[in-house]
Protein backbone atom coordinates (compact mmCIF):
# COMPACT_ATOMS: atom_id res chain seq x y z
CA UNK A 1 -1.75 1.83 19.87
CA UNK A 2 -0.70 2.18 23.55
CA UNK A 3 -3.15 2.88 26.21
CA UNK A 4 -1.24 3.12 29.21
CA UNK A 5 1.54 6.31 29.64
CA UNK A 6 3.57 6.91 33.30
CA UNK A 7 3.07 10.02 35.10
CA UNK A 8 -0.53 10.36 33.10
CA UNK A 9 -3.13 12.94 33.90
CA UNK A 10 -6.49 11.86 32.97
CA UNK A 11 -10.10 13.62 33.38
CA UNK A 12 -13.27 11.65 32.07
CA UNK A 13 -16.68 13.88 31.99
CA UNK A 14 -19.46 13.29 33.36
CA UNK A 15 -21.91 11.30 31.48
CA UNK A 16 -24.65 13.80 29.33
CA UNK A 17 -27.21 12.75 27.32
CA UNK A 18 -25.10 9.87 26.27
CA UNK A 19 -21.84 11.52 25.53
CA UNK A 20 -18.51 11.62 27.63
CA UNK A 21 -15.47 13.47 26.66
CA UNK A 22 -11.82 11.96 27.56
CA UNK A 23 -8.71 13.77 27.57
CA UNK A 24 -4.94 12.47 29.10
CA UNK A 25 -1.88 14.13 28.99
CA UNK A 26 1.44 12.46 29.71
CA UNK A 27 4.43 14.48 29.58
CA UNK A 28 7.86 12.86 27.64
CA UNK A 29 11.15 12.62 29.58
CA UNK A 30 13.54 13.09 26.82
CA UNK A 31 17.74 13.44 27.93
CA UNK A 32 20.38 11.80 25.86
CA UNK A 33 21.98 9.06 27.27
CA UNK A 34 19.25 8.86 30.22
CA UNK A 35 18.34 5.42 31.01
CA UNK A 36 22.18 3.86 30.55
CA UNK A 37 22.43 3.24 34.28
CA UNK A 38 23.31 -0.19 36.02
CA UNK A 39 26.32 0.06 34.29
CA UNK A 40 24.96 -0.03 31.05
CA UNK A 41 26.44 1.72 28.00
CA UNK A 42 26.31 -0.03 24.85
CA UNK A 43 23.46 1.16 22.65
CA UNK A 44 21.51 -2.24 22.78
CA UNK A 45 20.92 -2.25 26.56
CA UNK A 46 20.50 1.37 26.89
CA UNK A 47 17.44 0.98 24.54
CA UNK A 48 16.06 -1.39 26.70
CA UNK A 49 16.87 0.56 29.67
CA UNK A 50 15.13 3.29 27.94
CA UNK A 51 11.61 1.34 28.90
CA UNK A 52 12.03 0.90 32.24
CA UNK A 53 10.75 3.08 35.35
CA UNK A 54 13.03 6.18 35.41
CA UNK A 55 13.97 5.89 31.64
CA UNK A 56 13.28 8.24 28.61
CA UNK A 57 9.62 8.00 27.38
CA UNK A 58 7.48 9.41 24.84
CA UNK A 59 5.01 11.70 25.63
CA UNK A 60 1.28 11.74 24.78
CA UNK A 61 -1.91 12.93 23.78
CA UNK A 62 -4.95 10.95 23.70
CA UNK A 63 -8.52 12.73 23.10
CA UNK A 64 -12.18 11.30 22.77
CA UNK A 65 -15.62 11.64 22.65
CA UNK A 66 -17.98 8.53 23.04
CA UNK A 67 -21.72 8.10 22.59
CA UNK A 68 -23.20 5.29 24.54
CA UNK A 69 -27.09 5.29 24.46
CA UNK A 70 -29.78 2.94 23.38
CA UNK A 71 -29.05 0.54 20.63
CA UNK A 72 -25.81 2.82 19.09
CA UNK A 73 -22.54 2.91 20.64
CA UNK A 74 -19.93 5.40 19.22
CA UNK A 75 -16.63 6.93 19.56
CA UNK A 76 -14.29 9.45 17.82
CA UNK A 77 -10.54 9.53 19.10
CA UNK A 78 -7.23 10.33 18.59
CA UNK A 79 -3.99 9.90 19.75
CA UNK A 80 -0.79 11.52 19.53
CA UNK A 81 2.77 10.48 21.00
CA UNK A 82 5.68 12.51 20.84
CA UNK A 83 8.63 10.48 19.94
CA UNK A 84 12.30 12.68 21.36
CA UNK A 85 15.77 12.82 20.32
CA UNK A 86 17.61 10.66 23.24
CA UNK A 87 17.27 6.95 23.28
CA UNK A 88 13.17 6.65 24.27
CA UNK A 89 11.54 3.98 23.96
CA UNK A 90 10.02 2.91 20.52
CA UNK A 91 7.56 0.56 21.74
CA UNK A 92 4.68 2.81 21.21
CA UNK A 93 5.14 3.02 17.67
CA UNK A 94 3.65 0.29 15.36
CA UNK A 95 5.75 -2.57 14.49
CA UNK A 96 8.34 -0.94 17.08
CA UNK A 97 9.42 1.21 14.37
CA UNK A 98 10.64 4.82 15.48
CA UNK A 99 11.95 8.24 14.23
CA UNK A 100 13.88 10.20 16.03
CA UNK A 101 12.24 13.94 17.12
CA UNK A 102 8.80 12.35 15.16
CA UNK A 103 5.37 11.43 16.45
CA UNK A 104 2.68 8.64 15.95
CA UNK A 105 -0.66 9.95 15.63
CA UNK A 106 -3.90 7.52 14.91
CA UNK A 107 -7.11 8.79 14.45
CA UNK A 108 -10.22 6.26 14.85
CA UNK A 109 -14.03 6.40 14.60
CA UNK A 110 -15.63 3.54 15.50
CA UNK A 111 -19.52 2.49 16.00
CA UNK A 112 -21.78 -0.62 16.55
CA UNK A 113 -25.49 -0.81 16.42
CA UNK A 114 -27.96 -3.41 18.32
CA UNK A 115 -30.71 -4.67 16.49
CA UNK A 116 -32.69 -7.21 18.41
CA UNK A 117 -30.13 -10.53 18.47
CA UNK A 118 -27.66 -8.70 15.95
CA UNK A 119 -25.27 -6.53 16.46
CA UNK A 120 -23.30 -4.93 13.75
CA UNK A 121 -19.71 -3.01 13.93
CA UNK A 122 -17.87 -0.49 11.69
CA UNK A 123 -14.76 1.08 12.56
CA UNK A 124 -12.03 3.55 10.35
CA UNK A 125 -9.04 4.81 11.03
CA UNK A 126 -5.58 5.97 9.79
CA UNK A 127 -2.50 6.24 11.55
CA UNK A 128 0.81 8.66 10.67
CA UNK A 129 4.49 8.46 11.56
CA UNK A 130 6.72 10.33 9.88
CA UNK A 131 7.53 9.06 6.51
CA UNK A 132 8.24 5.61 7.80
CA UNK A 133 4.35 4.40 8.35
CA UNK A 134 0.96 5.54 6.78
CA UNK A 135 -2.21 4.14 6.85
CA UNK A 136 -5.75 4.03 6.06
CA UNK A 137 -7.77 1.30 7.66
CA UNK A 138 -11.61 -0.19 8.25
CA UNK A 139 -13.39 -3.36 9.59
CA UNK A 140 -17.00 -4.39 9.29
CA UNK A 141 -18.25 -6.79 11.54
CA UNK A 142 -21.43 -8.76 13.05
CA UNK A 143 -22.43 -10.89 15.44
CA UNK A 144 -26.39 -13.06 16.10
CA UNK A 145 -26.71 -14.53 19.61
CA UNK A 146 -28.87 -17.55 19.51
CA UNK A 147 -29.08 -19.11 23.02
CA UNK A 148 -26.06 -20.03 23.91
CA UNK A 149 -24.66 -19.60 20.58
CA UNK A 150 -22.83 -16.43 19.03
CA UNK A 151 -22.10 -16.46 15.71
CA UNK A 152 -19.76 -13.74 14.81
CA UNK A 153 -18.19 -12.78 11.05
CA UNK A 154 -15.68 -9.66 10.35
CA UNK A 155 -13.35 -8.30 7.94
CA UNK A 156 -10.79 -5.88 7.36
CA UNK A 157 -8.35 -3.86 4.77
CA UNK A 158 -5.57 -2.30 5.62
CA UNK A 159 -4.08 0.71 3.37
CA UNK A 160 -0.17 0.99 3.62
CA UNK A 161 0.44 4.37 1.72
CA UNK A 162 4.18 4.00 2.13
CA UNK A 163 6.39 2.92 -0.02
CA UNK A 164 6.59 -0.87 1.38
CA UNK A 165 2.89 -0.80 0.15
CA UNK A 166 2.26 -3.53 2.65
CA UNK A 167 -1.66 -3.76 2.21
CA UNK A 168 -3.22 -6.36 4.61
CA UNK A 169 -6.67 -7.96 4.53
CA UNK A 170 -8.37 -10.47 6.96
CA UNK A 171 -11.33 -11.75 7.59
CA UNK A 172 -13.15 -13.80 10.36
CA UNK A 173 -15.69 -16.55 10.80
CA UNK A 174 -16.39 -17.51 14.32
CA UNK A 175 -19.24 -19.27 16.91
CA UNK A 176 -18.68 -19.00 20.78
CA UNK A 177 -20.84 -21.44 23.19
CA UNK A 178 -21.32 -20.19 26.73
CA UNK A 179 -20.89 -22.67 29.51
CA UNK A 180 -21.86 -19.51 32.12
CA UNK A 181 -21.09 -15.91 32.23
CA UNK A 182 -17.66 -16.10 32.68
CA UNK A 183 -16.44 -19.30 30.38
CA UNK A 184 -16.91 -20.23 27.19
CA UNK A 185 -15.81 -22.70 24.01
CA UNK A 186 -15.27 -20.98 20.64
């Protein structure tokens, strides 16, 4: 999902007891035909157009609420963009699929959990456009520093609820050596 929107306004909380709410609004721009300008009219080029500064753009909502204390790290959000009627830009939407007058909402919880040299991760989420995409998803993950050595395993399923019943699964095995803080092989 996107994380950056134009013309944003964003307020973070203050950090209490380990939580701290998020909340940014960005409002759509949304006129047919805006965006066909350096004497651009066919519809391939105003779609393009349609991304760039000063061109139609979704609008969005994007809520969350994050505990960071001790060992557990968590987080609860969801996002919402508002897809218009006049040639904006489908990039937000996954697979750069869009709908006309639709929106794109994901919803995600997400947690991981120290334990000495482990650390384990669990995440969920589903995501909602239209009729054209609809999804359930989770991964489960881990990783065990030793020395220099992380050794890191995850997986993950993928729902497609649509017709295209596209299910996807992956998994991961990996180890990363650090050279320093900054570099490492993997």
């Amino acid at each position: 999902a996107p994380t950056r929107f134009n013309n944003s306004v964003d307020f973070t909380s203050p950090t209490i007891n380990g939580f701290t709410a998020r909340a940014q609004f960005a409002p759509s721009v949304n006129k047919t035909g805006f965006g066909a300008e350096n004497g651009c009219t066919t519809s391939a080029c105003t779609a393009d157009i349609a991304g760039t500064p000063g061109g139609n753009r979704a609008g969005a909502t994007d809520l969350s609420l994050a505990y960071n204390k001790g060992p557990l790290n968590a987080v609860v959000a969801q996002q919402t963009v508002k897809i218009g009627s006049g040639d904006v830009n489908a990039l937000v939407a996954p697979n750069h699929q869009s709908a006309a007058n639709t929106s794109y909402k994901i919803t995600i919880l997400s947690a991981n959990y120290q334990m000495g040299a482990a650390r384990l991760f669990a995440s969920t989420w589903t995501e909602k456009m239209g009729t054209t995409f609809d999804a359930q998803s989770y991964s489960l993950g881990a990783n065990y520093v030793m020395g220099a050595y992380t050794f890191a395993a995850s997986m993950a399923n993928n729902n497609d609820k649509t017709s295209a019943n596209a299910d996807r699964k992956i998994m991961g095995l990996g180890v990363d050596y650090a050279l320093s803080k900054r570099s490492a092989l993997y």
